[in-house]
Protein backbone atom coordinates (compact mmCIF):
# COMPACT_ATOMS: atom_id res chain seq x y z
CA UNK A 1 11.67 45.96 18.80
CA UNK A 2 11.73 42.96 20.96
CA UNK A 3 11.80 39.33 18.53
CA UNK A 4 10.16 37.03 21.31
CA UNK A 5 7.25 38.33 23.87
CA UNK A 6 6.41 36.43 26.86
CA UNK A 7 2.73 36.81 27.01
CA UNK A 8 0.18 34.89 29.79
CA UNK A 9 0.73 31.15 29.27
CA UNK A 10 2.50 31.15 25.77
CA UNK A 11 5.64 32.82 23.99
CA UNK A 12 4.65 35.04 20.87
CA UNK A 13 7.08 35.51 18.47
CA UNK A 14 6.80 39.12 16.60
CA UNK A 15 9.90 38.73 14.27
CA UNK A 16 12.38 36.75 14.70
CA UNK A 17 13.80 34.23 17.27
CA UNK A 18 16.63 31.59 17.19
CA UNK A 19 16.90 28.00 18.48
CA UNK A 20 20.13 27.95 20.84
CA UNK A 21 22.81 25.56 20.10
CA UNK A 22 21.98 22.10 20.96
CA UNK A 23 18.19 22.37 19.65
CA UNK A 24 15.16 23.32 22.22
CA UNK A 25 12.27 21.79 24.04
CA UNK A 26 9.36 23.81 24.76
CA UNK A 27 6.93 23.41 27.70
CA UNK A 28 5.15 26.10 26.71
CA UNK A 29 2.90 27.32 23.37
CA UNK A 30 4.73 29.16 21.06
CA UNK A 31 2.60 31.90 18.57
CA UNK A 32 4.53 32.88 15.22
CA UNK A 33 2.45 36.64 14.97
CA UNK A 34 2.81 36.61 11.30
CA UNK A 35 4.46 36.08 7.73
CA UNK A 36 7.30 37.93 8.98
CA UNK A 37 7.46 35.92 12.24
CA UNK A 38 10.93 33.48 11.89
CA UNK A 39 12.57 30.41 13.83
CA UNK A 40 15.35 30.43 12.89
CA UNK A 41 18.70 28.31 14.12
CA UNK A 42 20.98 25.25 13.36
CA UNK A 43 19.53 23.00 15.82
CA UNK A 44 16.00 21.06 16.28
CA UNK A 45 12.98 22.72 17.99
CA UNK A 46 10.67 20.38 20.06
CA UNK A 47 7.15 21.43 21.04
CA UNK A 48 5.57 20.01 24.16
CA UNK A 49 2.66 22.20 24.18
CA UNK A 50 0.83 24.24 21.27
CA UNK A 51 2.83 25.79 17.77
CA UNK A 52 0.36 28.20 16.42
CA UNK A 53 -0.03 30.91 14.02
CA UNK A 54 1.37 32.41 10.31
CA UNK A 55 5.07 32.40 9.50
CA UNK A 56 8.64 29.98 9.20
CA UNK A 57 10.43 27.87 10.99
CA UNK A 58 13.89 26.91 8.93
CA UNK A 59 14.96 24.37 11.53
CA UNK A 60 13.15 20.57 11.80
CA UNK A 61 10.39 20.67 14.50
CA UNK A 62 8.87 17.81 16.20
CA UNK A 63 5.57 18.08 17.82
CA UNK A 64 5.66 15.69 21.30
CA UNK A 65 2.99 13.28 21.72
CA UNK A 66 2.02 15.36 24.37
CA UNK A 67 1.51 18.61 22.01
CA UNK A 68 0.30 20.04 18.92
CA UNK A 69 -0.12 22.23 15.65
CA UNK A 70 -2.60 24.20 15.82
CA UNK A 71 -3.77 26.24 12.56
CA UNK A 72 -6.84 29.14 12.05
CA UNK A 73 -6.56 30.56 8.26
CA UNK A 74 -2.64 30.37 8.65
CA UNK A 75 0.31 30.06 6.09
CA UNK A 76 2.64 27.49 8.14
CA UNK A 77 6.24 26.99 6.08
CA UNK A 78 9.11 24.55 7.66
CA UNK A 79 11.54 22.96 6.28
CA UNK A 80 11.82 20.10 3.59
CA UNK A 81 13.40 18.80 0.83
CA UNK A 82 10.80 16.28 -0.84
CA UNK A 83 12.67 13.38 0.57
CA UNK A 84 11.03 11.11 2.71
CA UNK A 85 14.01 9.25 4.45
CA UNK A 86 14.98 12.61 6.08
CA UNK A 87 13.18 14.36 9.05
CA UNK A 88 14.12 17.52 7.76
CA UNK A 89 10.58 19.34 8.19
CA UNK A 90 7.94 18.64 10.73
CA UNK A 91 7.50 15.52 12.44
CA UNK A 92 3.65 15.07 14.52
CA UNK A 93 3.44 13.04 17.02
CA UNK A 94 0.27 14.34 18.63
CA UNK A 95 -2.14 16.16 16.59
CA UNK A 96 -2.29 18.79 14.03
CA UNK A 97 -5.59 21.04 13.96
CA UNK A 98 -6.35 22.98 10.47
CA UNK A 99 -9.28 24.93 10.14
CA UNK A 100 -8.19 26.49 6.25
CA UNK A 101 -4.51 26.83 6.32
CA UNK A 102 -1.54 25.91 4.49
CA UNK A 103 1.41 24.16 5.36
CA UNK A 104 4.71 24.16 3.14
CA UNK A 105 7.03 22.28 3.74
CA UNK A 106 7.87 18.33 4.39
CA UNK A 107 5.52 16.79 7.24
CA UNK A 108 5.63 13.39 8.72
CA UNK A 109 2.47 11.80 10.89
CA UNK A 110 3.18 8.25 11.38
CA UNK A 111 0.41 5.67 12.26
CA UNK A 112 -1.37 6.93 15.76
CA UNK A 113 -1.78 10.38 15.21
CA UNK A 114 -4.46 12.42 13.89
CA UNK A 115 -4.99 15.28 11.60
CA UNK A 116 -8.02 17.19 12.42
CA UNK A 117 -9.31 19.63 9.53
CA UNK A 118 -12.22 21.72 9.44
CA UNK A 119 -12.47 23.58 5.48
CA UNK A 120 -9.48 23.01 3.91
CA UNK A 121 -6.38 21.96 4.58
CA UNK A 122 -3.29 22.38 1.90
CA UNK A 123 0.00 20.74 2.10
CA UNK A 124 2.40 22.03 -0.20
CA UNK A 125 5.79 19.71 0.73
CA UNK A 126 6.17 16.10 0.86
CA UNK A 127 3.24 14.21 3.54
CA UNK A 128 4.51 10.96 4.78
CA UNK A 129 3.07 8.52 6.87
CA UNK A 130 -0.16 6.68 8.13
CA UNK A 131 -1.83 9.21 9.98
CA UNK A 132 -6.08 9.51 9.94
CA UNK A 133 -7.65 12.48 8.71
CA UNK A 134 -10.98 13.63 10.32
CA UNK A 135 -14.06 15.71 9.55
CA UNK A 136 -15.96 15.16 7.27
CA UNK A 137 -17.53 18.75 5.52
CA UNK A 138 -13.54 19.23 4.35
CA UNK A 139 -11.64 19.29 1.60
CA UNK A 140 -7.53 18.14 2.17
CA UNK A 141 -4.83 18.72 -0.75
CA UNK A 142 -1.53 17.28 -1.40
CA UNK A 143 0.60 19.45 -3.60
CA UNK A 144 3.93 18.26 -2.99
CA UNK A 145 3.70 14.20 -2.74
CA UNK A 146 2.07 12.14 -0.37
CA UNK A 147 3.42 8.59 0.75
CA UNK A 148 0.63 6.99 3.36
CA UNK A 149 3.90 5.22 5.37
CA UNK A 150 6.52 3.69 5.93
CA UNK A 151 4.82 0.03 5.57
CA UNK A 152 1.86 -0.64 4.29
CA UNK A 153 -1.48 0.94 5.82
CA UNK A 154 -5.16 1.76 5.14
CA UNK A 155 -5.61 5.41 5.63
CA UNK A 156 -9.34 7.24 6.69
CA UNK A 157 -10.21 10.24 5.26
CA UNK A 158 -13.51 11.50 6.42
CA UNK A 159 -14.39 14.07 3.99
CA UNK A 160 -12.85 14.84 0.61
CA UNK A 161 -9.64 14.08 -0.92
CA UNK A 162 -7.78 15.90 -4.03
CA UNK A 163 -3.97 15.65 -5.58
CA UNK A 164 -2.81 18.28 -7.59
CA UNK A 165 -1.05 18.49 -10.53
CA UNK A 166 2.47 18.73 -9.33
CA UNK A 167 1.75 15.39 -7.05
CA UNK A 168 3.08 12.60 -6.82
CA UNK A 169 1.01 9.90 -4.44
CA UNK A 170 3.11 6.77 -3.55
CA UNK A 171 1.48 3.55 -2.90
CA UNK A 172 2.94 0.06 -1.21
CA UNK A 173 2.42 -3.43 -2.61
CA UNK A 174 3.91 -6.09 -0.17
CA UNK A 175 0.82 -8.47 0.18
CA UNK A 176 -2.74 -8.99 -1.41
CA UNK A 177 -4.79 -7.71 1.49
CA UNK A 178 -5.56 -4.06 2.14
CA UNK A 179 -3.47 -2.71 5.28
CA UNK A 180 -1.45 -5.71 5.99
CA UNK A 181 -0.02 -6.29 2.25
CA UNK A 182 -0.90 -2.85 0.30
CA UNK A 183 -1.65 0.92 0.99
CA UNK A 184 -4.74 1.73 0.68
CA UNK A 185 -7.11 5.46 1.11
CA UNK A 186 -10.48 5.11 2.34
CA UNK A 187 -12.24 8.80 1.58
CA UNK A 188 -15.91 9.15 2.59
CA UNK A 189 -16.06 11.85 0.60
CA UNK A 190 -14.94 12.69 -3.20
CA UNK A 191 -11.48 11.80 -3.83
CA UNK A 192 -10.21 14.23 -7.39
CA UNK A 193 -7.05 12.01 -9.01
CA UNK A 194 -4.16 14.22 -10.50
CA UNK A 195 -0.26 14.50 -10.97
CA UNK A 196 1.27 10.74 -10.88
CA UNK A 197 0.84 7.60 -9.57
CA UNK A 198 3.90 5.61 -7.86
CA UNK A 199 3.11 2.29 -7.22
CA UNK A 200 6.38 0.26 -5.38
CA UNK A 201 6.54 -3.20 -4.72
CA UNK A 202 8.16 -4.50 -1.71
CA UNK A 203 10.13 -8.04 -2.20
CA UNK A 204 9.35 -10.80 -1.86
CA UNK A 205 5.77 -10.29 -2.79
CA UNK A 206 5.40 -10.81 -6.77
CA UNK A 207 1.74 -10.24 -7.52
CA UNK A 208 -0.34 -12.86 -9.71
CA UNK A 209 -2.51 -13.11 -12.80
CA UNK A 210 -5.86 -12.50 -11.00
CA UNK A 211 -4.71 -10.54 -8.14
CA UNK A 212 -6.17 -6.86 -7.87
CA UNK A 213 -5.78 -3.87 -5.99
CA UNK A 214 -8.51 -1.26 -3.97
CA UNK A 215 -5.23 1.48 -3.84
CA UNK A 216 -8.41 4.79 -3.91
CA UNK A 217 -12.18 3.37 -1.69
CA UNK A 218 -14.39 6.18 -2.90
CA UNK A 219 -17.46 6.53 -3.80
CA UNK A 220 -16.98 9.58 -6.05
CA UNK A 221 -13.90 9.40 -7.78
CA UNK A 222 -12.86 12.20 -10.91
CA UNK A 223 -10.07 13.10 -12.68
CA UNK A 224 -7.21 11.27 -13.54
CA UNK A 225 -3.57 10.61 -13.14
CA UNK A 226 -1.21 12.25 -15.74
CA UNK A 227 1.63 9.97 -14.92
CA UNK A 228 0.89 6.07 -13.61
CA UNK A 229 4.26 4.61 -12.88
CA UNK A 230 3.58 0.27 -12.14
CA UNK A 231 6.14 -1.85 -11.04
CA UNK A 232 7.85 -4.80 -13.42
CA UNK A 233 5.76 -8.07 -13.05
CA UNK A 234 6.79 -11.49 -14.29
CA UNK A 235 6.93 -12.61 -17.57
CA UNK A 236 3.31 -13.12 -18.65
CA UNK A 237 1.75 -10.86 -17.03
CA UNK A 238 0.88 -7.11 -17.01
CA UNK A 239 -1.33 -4.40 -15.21
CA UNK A 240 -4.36 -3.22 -16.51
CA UNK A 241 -5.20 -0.05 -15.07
CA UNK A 242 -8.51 0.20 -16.59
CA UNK A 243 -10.62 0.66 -13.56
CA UNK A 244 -8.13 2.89 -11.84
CA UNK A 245 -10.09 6.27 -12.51
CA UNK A 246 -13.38 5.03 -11.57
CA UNK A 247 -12.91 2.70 -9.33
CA UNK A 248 -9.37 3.09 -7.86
CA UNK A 249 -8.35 0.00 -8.85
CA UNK A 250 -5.10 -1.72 -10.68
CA UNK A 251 -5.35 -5.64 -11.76
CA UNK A 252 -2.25 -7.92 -12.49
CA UNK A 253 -3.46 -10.25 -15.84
CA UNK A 254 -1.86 -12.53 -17.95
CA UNK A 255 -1.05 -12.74 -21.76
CA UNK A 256 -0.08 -16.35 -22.00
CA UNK A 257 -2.30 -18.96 -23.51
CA UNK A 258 -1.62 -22.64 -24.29
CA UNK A 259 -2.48 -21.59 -27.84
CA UNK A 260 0.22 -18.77 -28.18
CA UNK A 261 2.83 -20.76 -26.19
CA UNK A 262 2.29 -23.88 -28.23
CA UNK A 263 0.88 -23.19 -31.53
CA UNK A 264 -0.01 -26.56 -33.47
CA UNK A 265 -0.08 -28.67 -29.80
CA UNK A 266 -2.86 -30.62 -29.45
CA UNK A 267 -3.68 -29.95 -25.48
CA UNK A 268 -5.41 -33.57 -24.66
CA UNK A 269 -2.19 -34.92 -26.27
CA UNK A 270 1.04 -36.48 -24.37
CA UNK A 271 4.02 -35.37 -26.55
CA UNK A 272 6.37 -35.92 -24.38
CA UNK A 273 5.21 -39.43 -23.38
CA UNK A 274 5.19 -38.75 -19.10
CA UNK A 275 1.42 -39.71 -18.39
CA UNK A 276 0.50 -35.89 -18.09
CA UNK A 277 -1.10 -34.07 -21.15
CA UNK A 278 0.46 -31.38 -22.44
CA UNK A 279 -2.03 -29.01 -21.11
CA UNK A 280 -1.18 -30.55 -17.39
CA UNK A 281 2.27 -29.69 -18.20
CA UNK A 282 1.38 -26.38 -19.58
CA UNK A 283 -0.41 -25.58 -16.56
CA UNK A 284 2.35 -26.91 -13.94
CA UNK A 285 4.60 -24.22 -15.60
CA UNK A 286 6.28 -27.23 -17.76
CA UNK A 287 6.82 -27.68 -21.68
CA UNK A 288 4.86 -30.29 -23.45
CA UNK A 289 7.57 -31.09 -25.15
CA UNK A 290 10.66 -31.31 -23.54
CA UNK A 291 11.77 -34.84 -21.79
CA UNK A 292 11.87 -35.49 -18.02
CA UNK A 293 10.59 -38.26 -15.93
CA UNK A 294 6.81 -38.50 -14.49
CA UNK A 295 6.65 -35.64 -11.54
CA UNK A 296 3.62 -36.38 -9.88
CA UNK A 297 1.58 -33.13 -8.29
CA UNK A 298 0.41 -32.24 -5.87
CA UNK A 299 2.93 -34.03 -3.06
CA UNK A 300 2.62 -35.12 0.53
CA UNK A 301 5.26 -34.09 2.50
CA UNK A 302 6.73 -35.82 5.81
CA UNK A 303 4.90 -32.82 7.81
CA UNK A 304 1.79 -33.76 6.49
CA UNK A 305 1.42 -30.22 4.41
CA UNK A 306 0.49 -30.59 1.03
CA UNK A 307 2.92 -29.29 -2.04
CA UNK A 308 1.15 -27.54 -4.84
CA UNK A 309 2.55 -26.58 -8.12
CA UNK A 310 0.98 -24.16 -11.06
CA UNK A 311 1.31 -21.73 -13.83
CA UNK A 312 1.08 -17.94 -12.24
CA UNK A 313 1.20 -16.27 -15.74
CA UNK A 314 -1.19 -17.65 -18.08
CA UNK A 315 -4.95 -16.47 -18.72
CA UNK A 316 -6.64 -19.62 -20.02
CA UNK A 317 -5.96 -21.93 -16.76
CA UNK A 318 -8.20 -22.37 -13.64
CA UNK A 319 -6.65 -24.26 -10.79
CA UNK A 320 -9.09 -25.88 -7.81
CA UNK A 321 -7.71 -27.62 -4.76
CA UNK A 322 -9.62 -30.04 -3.66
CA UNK A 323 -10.61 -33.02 -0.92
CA UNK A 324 -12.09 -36.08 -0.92
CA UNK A 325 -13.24 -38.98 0.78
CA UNK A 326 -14.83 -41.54 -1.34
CA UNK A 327 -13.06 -40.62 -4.79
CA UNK A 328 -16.77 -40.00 -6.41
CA UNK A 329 -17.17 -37.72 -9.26
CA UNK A 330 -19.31 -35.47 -6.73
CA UNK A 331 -17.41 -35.71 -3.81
CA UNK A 332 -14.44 -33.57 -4.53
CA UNK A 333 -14.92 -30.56 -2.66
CA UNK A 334 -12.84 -27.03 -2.45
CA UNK A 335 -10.46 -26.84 0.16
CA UNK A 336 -11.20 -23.90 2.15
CA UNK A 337 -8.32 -21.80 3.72
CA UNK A 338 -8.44 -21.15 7.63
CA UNK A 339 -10.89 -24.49 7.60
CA UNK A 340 -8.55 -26.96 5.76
CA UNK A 341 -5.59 -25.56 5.36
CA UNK A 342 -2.99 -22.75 6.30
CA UNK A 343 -0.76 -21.39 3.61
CA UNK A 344 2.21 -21.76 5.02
CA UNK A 345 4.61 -20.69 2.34
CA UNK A 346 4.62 -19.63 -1.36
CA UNK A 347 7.86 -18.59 -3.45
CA UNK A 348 8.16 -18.20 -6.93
CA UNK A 349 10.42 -19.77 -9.99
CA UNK A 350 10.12 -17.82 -12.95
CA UNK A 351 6.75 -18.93 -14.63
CA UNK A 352 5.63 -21.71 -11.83
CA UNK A 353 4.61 -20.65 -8.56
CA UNK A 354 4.98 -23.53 -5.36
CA UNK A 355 2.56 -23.20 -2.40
CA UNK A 356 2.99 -25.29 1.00
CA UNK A 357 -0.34 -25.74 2.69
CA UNK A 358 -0.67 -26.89 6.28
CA UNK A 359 -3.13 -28.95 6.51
CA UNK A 360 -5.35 -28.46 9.35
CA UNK A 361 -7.32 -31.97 8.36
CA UNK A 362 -6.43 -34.34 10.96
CA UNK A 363 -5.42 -37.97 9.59
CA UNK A 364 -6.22 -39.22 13.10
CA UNK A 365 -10.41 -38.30 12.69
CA UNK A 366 -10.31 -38.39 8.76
CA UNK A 367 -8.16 -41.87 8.08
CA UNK A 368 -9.54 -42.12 3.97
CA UNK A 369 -8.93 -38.99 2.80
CA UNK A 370 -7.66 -37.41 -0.86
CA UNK A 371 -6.21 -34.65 -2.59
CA UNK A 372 -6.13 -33.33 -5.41
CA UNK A 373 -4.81 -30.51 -8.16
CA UNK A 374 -7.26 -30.30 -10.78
CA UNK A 375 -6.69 -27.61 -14.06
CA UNK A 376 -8.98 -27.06 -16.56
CA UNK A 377 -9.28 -24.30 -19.69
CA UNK A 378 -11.32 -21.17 -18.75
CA UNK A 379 -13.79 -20.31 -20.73
């Protein structure tokens, strides 16, 4: 019984074929017939064309950005072994099609391609990477871990979204914006939370008190993560994860207060005697109490930017920058960024946090003008 027919325009294969030494590149489709339909081999197969149909391949297979994967109520298995540094599976670089199928098996879709599913689409292996999913009367499952990319990336899903119980979804923090800094998935339809939650931050970004999160934008969210696994933050702060299974959500908040820090300090008091009260000194990231020389802040640098110092751990402070031009109790005014100012660098030193701002105010048209760092308790 022949393993590979040549039929009209594609190559079927009925049971079993092998990938010659040196790996493959087809020009043509290729049709697995069946469950018992195999690829089998020690080298790489690469599509061109269309992959189709019910059955294995055991060596890694790329679909070309010229071809595709093309499923109809079909059980797809390739290769895989869960880890996502290693090509070891499937690789898309055009498009996959599912119309109710499985795949098992590892898959990668970076950023650019497209997986198109009509009914339901189940991936039993690891999914990596930032690929869009569309339709919208659908329902897609990850079984076996899903990891939206290699950097951070907002990923559509136009209709429904589930993780089962064996899942693991993995989620990037590098930034506070959705996309640029963090992963985030955008479902139009119901997104069902289950298995764990892997959140991994990417240096140098350390998150602040305040700072939150849109990982899941549903409307329609249910269930709930077994496992949620957060990253260390600094000292003084935690996550609170309390809007996570309703709103997809995770916030970074602090537990310091003046009050905790400093129990029987006075905060309109100067202990230390350097013309700042201790709560100014509390809020710079400074104690009260210990003995230093008057460091005024904020600064003026050479380059014009402006050198801003504060707490990043602490729940009871509100910071404001601020301008002014006539020094009146109603003049001060919020600096605004992209109007006034560009942050042009922020780094971190245990409990104080140092921004740079680039002012965009030119001293040349604004002559009188003033700056200023004000703190006060929040209520």
């Amino acid at each position: 019984i022949p393993t590979l027919e040549l039929r009209p325009g594609r190559l079927v294969v009925q049971g079993e074929a092998t990938v010659p030494a040196g790996g493959a590149s087809l020009e043509r489709d290729l049709q697995l017939a069946g469950l018992f339909s195999r690829i089998t081999g020690a080298d790489p197969l690469t599509v061109e064309a269309t992959l189709s149909g019910t059955g294995e391949v055991t060596v890694p297979v790329t679909i070309s950005a010229e071809g595709s994967l093309s499923l109809v109520e079909d059980i797809l298995t390739v290769p895989g072994d869960g880890n996502g540094s290693t090509d070891d599976g499937l690789v898309n670089l055009g498009a996959i099609n599912v119309i109710n199928s499985v795949i098992n098996g590892d898959v990668r879709s970076p950023a650019g391609t497209t997986v198109n599913v009509a009914g339901t689409a189940t991936f039993n292996g690891l999914f990596k990477g930032a690929a869009s999913f569309s339709g919208t009367s659908n329902l897609i499952s990850f079984n076996g871990g899903y990891s939206p990319g290699d950097s951070p990336a907002v990923v559509t899903f136009g209709g429904s979204l589930g993780f089962g119980s064996g899942n693991t979804v993995t989620m990037e923090l590098g930034g506070p914006d959705a996309g640029g800094g963090y992963d985030q998935l955008n479902v139009a339809g119901s997104l069902t939370l289950g298995g764990t939650l892997e959140v991994v931050l990417l240096p140098p970004f350390q998150p602040l008190a305040g700072q939150l999160f849109t990982l899941f934008d549903s409307a329609a969210i249910t269930g709930s993560f077994d496992t949620v696994n957060l990253p260390a933050l600094g000292n003084g702060l935690t996550w609170d994860t309390g809007r996570l299974a309703s709103e997809g959500v995770i916030e970074v908040v602090g537990t310091t207060t003046f009050a905790t820090e400093h129990p029987g300090l006075l905060a309109g008091d100067d202990d230390n005697n350097n013309s700042r009260t201790n709560f100014g000194d509390y809020a710079l990231g400074k104690s009260p109490t210990a003995s230093g020389p008057f460091a005024p802040s904020p600064l003026l640098d050479d380059d014009f930017n402006l050198v801003l110092r504060q707490r990043n751990n602490a729940t009871d402070i509100l910071a404001a920058w601020e301008k002014s031009t006539d020094l009146g109790p109603g003049d001060w005014q919020p600096l605004v960024q992209g109007v006034d100012y560009i942050l042009d660098q922020q780094t971190r030193a245990g409990d104080q946090d140092t921004f740079i701002l680039d002012l965009l105010i030119d001293p040349k048209t604004h002559p009188r003008q003033f700056f200023r760092q004000r703190f006060e308790a929040a209520p």
